[in-house]
Protein backbone atom coordinates (compact mmCIF):
# COMPACT_ATOMS: atom_id res chain seq x y z
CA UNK A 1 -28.81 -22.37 13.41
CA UNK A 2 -29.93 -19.60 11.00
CA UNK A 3 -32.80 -18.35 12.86
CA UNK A 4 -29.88 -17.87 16.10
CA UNK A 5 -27.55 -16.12 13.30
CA UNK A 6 -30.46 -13.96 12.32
CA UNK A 7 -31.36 -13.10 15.78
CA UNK A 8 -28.41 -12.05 16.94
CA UNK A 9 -27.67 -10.06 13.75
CA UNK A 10 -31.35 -8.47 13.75
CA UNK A 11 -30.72 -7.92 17.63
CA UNK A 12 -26.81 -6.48 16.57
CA UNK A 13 -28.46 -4.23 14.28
CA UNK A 14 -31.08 -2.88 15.87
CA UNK A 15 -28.38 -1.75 18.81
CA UNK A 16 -26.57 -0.16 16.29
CA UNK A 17 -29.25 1.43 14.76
CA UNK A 18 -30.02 3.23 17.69
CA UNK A 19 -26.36 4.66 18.36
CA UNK A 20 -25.80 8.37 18.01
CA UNK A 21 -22.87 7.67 15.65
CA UNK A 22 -24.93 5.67 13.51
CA UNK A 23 -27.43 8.98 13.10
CA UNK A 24 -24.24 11.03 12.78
CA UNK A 25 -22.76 8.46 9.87
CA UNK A 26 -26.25 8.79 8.20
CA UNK A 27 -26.13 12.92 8.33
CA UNK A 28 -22.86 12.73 7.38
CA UNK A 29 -24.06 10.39 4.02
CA UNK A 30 -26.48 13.19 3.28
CA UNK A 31 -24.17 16.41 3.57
CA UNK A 32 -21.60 14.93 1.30
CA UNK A 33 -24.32 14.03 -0.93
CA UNK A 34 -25.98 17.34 -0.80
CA UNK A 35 -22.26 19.01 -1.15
CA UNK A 36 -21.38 16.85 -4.21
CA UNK A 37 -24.83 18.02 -5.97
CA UNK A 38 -23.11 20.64 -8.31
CA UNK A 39 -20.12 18.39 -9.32
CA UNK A 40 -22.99 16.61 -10.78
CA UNK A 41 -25.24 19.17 -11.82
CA UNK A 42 -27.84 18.01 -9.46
CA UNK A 43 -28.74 15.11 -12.47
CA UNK A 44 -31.18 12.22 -12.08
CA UNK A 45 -28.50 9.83 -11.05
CA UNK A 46 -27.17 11.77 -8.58
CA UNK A 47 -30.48 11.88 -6.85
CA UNK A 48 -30.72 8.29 -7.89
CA UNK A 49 -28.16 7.23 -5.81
CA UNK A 50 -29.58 8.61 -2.52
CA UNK A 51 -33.32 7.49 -3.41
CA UNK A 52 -32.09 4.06 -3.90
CA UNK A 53 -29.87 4.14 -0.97
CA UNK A 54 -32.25 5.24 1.27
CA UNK A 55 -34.79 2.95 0.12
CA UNK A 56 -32.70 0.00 0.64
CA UNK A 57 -31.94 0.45 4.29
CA UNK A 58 -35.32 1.43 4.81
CA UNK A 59 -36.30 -1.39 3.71
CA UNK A 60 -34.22 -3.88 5.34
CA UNK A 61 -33.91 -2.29 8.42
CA UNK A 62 -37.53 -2.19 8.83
CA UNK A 63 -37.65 -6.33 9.04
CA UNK A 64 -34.58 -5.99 10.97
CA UNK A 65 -36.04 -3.64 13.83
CA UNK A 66 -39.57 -5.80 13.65
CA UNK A 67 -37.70 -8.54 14.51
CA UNK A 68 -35.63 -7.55 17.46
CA UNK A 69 -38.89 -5.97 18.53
CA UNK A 70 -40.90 -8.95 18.70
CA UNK A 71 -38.44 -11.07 20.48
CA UNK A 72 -38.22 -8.58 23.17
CA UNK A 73 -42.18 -8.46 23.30
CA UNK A 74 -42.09 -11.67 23.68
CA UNK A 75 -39.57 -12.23 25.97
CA UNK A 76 -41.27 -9.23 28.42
CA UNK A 77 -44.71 -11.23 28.05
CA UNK A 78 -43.08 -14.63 29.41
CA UNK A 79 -41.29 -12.75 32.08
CA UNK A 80 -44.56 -11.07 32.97
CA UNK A 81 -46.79 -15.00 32.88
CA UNK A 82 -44.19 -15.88 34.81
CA UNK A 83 -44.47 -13.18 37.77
CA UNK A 84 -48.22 -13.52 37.18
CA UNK A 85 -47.51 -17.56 37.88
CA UNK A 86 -45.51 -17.30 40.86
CA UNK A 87 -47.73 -14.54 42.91
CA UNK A 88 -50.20 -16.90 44.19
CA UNK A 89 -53.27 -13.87 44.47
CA UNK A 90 -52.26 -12.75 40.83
CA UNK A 91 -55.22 -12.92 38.32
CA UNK A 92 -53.99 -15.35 36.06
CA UNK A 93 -56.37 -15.12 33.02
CA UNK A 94 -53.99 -12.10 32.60
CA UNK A 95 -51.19 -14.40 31.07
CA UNK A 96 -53.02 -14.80 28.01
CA UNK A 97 -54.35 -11.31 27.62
CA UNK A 98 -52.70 -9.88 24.34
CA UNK A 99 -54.64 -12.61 22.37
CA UNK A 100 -57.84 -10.58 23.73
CA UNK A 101 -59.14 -7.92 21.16
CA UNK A 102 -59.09 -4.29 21.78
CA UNK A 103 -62.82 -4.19 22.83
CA UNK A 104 -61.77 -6.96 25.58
CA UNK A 105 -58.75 -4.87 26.50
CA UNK A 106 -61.16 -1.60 26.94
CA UNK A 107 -63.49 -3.20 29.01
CA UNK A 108 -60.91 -4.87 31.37
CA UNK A 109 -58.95 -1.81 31.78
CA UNK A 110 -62.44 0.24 32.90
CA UNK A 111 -62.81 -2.69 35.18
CA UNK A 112 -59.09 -2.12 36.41
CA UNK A 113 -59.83 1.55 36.48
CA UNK A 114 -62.96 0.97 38.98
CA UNK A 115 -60.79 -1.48 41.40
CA UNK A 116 -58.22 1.80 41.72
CA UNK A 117 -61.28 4.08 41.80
CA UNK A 118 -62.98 1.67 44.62
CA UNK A 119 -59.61 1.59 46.43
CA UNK A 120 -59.72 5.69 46.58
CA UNK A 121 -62.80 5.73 47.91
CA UNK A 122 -61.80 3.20 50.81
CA UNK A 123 -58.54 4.92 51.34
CA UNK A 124 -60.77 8.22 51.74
CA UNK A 125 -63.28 6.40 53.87
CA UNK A 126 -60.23 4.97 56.40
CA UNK A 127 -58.11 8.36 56.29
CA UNK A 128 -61.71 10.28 57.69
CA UNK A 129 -62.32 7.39 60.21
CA UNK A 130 -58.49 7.91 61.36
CA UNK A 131 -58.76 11.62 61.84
CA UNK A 132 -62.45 11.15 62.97
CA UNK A 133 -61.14 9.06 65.73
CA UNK A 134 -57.99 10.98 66.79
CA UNK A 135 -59.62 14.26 67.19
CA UNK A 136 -62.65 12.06 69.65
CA UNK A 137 -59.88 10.86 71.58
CA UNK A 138 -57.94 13.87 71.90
CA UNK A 139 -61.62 15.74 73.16
């Protein structure tokens, strides 16, 4: 029941976060701030008050964000396992693959990058057979 309540306030949030009137609220905050600097003399607490502020959403929004972020992660990696699942020449050690370390990562993406690289080459080969042929049979 809470974690629901917090996940659809995190995921609330993190919308709202994102809205161009929420940047324009948060401009807004610091322009009256700024403005109201000499009808305080430009003292500690008045500088207080946006340091503190600031530092409090900060703060909180940081866990906030994290959290609607990792739900969608997730959610994109089980969507992914399960596309990965259901094509039946998929490789499907790849379901697991962001429990791999970087070093794992690097050397199955040079592998990946050799497949395309091999593929090129084929295409290249094929596309000169094709014209190869074409211009014998138009001779």
């Amino acid at each position: 029941m809470i974690a629901r309540a917090f996940a659809h306030f995190s995921n609330r949030t993190a919308e709202l976060a994102g809205h161009y009137i929420t940047f324009i609220l948060a401009v807004a905050v610091v322009v009256v701030w700024a403005i109201t600097g000499p009808l305080f003399h430009f003292s500690d607490t008045w500088q207080l008050v946006i340091n503190t502020g600031t530092t409090i959403v900060t703060f909180m929004m940081v866990f906030l964000i994290q959290n609607s972020q990792n739900r969608d992660a997730k959610a994109v990696h089980l969507k992914l396992d399960e596309l990965l699942r259901a094509v039946h020449d998929a490789d499907n050690s790849l379901i697991e693959i962001e429990d791999e370390t970087d070093e794992e990562l690097a050397e199955l993406k040079q592998l990946y990058v050799q497949l395309c690289e091999e593929r090129d080459q084929l295409k290249q080969r094929l596309e000169a057979q094709v014209t190869h042929s074409t211009e014998m049979a138009g001779v």
